[in-house]
Protein backbone atom coordinates (compact mmCIF):
# COMPACT_ATOMS: atom_id res chain seq x y z
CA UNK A 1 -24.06 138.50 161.66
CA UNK A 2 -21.94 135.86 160.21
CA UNK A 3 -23.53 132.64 158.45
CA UNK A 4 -21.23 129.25 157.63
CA UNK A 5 -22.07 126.08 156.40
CA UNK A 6 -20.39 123.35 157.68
CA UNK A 7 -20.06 120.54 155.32
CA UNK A 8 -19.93 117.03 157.03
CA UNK A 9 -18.69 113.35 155.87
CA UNK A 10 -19.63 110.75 157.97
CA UNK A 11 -17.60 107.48 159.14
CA UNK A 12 -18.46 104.16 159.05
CA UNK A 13 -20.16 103.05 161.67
CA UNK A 14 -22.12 100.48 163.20
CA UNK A 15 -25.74 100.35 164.18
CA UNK A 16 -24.84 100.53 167.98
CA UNK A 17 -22.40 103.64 167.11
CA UNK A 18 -25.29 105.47 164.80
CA UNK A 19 -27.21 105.27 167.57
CA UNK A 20 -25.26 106.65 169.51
CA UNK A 21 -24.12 109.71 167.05
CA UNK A 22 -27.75 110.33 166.77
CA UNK A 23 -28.35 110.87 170.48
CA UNK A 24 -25.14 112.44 171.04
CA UNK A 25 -26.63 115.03 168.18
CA UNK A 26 -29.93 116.01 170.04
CA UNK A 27 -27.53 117.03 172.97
CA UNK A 28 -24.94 118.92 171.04
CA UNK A 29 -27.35 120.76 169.25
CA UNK A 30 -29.28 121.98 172.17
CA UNK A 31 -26.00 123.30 173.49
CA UNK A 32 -25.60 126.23 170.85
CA UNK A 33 -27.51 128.87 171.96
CA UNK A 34 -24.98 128.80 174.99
CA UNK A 35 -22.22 129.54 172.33
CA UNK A 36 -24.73 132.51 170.24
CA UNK A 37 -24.94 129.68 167.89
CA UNK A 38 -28.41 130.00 165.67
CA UNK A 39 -28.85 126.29 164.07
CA UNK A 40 -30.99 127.30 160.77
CA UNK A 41 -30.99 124.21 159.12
CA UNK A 42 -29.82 120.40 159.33
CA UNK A 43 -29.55 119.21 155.85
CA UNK A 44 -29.36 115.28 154.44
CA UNK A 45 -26.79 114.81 151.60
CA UNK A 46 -25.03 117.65 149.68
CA UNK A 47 -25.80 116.64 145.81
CA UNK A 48 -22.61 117.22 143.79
CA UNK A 49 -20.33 116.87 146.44
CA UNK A 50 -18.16 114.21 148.64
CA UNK A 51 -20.13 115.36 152.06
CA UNK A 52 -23.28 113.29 153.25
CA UNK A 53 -24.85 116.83 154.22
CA UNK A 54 -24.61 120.05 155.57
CA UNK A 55 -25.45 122.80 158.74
CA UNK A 56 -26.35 126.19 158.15
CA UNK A 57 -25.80 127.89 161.40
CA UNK A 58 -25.62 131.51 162.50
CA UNK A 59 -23.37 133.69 165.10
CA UNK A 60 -23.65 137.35 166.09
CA UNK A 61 -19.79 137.43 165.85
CA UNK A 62 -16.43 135.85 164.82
CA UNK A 63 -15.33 135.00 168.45
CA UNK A 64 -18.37 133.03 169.11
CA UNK A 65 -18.23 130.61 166.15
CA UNK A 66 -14.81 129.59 167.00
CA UNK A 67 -15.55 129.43 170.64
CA UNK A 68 -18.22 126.70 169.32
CA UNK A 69 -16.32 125.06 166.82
CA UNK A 70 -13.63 124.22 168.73
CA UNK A 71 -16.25 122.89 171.04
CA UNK A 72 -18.04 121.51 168.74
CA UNK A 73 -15.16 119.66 166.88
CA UNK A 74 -14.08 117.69 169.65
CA UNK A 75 -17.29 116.01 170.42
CA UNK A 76 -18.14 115.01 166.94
CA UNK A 77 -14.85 113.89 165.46
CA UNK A 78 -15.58 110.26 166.49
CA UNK A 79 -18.25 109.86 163.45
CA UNK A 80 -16.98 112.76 161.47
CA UNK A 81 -14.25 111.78 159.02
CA UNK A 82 -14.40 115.25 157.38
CA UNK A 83 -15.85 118.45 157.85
CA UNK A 84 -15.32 121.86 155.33
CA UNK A 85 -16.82 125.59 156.21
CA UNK A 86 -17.68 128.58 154.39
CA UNK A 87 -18.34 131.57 156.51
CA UNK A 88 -19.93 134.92 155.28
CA UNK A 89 -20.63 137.97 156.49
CA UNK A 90 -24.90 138.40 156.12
CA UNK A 91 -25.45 141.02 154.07
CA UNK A 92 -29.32 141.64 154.66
């Protein structure tokens, strides 16, 4: 089972174009399972660091996170400026 947190730094946007980020996210995030994508947490601002905030996510294997991120990348780079992983291998 591999865990990664993806790091994320918003754009600026508007109030139309949050809008629409934050309905595009409701439909992006119900498409994970169909990746083996576990979301475990959706977290606001990442204290001590550049990003606004951070996923904690979960895949049985390699080949399915990077099925989904590459997925996953293309939809959100719109309102993403930046986005940094870490990915480990759960221990327990």
């Amino acid at each position: 089972m591999y865990t990664i947190i993806i790091f994320y730094k918003f754009k600026e946007l508007s109030a139309e174009a949050e809008e629409r980020a934050r309905n595009q996210w409701e439909q992006l995030k119900s498409q994970f399972e169909k990746f083996g994508i576990r979301l475990v947490s959706n977290n606001l601002h990442a204290f001590g660091t550049k990003f606004n905030g951070f996923l904690v996510v979960e895949a049985e294997n390699f080949e399915n996170y990077v099925q989904f991120w590459r997925w996953f990348k293309d939809r959100i780079r719109w309102y993403v400026e930046q986005t940094m992983t870490i990915i480990g291998l759960k221990k327990e």
